[in-house]
N, C-alpha and C. Protein backbone atom coordinates (compact mmCIF):
# COMPACT_ATOMS: atom_id res chain seq x y z
N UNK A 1 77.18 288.91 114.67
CA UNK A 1 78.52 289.16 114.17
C UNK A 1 79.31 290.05 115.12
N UNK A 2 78.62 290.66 116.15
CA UNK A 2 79.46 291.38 116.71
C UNK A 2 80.02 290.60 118.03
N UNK A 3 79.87 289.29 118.04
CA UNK A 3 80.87 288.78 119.33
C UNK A 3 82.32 288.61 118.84
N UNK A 4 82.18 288.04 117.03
CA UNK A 4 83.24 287.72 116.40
C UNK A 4 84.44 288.50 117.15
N UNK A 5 84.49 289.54 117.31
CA UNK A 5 85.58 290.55 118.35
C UNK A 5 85.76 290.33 119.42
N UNK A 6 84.76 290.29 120.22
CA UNK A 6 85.29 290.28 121.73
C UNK A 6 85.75 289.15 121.67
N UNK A 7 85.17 287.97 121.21
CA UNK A 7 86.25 286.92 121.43
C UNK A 7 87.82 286.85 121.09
N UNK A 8 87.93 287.61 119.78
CA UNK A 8 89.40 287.74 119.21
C UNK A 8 90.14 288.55 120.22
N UNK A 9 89.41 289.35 121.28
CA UNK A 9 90.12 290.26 121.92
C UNK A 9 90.27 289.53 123.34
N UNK A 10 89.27 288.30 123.49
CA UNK A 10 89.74 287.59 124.38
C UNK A 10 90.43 286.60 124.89
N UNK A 11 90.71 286.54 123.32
CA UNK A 11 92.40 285.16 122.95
C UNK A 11 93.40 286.10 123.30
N UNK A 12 92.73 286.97 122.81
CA UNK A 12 94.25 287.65 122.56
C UNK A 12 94.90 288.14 123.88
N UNK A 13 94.07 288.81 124.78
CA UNK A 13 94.37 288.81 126.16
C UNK A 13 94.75 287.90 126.80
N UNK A 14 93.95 286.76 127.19
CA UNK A 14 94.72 285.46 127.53
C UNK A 14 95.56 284.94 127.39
N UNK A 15 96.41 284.92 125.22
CA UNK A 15 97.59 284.59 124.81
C UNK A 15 98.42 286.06 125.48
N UNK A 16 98.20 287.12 125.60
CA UNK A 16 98.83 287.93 126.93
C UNK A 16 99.62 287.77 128.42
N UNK A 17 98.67 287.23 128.52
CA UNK A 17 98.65 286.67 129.96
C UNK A 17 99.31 285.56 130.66
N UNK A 18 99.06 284.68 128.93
CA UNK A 18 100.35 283.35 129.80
C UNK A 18 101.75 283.72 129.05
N UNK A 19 101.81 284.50 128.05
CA UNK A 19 103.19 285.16 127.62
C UNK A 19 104.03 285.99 129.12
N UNK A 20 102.84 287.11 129.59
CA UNK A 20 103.68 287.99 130.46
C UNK A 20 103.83 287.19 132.06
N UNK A 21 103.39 286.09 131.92
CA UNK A 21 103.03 285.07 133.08
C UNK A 21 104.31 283.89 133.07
N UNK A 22 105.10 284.37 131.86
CA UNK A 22 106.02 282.99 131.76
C UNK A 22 107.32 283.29 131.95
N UNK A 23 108.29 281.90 132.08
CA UNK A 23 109.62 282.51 132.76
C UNK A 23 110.50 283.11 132.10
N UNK A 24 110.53 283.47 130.71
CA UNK A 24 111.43 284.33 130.28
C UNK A 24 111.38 285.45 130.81
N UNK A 25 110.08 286.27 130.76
CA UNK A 25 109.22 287.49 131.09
C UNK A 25 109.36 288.40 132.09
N UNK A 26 109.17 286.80 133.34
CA UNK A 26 109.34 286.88 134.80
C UNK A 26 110.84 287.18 135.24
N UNK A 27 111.55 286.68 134.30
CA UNK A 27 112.99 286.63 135.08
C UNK A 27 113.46 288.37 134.62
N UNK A 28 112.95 289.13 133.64
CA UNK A 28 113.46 290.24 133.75
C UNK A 28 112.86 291.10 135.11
N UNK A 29 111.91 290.52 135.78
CA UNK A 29 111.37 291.17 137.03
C UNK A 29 112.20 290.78 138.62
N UNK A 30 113.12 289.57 138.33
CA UNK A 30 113.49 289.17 139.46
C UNK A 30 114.81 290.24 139.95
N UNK A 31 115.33 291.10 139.40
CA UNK A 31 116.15 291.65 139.66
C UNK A 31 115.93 291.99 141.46
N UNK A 32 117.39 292.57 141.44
CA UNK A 32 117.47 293.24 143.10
C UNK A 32 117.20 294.48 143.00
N UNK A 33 115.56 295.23 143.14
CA UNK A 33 115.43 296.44 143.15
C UNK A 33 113.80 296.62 143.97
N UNK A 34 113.74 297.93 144.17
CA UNK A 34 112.52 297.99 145.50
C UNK A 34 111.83 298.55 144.31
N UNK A 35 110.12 298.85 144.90
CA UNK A 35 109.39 300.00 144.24
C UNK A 35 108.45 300.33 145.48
N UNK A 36 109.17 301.72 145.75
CA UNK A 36 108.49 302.30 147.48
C UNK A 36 108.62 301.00 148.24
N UNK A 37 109.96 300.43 148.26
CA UNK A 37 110.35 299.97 149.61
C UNK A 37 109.61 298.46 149.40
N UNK A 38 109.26 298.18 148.46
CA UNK A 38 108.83 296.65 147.80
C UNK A 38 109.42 296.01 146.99
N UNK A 39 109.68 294.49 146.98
CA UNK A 39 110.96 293.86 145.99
C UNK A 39 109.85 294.31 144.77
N UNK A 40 110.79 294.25 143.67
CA UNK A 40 110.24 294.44 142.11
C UNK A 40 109.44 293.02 141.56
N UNK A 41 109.78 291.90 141.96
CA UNK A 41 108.58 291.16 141.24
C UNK A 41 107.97 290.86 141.91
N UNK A 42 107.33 291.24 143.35
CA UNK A 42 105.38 291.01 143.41
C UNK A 42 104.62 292.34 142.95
N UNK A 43 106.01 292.97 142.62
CA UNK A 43 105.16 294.20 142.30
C UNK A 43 104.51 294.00 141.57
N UNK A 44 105.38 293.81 140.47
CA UNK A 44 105.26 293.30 138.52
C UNK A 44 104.23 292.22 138.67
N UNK A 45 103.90 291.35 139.04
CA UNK A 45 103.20 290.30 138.77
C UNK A 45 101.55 290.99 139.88
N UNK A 46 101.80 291.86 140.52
CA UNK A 46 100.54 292.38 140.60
C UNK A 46 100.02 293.50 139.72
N UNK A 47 101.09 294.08 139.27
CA UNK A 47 100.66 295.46 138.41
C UNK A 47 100.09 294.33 137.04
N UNK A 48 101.04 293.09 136.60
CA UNK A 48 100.29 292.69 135.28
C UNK A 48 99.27 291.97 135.50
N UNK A 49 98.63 291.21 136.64
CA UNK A 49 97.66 291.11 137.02
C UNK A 49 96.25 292.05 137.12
N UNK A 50 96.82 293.64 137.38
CA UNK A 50 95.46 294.17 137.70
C UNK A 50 95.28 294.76 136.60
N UNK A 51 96.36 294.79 135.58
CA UNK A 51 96.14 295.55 134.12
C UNK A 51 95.54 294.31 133.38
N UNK A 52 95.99 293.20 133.69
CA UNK A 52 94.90 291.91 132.73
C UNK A 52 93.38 292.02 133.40
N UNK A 53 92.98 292.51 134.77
CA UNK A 53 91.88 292.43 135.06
C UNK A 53 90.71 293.46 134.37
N UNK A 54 91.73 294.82 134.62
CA UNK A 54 91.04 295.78 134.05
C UNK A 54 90.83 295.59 132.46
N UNK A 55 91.44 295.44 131.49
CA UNK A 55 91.24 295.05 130.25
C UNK A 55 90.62 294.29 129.63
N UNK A 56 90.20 292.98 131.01
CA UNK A 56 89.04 291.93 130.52
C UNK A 56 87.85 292.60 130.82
N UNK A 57 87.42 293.51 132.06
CA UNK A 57 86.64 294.47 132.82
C UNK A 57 86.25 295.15 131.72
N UNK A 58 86.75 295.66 131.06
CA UNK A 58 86.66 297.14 129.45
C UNK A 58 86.19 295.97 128.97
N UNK A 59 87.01 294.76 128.22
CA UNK A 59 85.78 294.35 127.39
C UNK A 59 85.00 293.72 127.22
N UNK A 60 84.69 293.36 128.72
CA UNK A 60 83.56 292.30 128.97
C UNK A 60 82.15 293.48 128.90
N UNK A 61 82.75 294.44 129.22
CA UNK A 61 81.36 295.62 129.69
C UNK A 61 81.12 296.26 128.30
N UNK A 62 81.68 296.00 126.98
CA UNK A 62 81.06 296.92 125.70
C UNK A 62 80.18 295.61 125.19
């Protein structure tokens, strides 16, 4: 009984992932702005990338 969770927590990440992955989402990132001298959406699409990695990382490891 105790996978019953991680799986719910691993829909749920994934339904995450193609939400913050899609073009409504994306287009609030396309703006004209730097972060330390970098356009704003490879930023964004790497920062939500390494925060989906780390969060599957947490709960693949309990």
């Amino acid at each position: 009984m105790s996978e019953r969770p991680r799986a719910q927590v691993l829909v749920a990440l994934c339904g995450a992932g193609i939400a913050l992955f899609n073009f409504p989402l994306l287009a609030v990132w396309g703006q004209d702005a730097t972060v330390f001298g970098l356009p704003l959406l490879p930023v964004a699409l790497f920062g939500i990338w390494a925060g989906l990695v780390v969060l599957l990382a947490l709960v693949s490891e309990r």
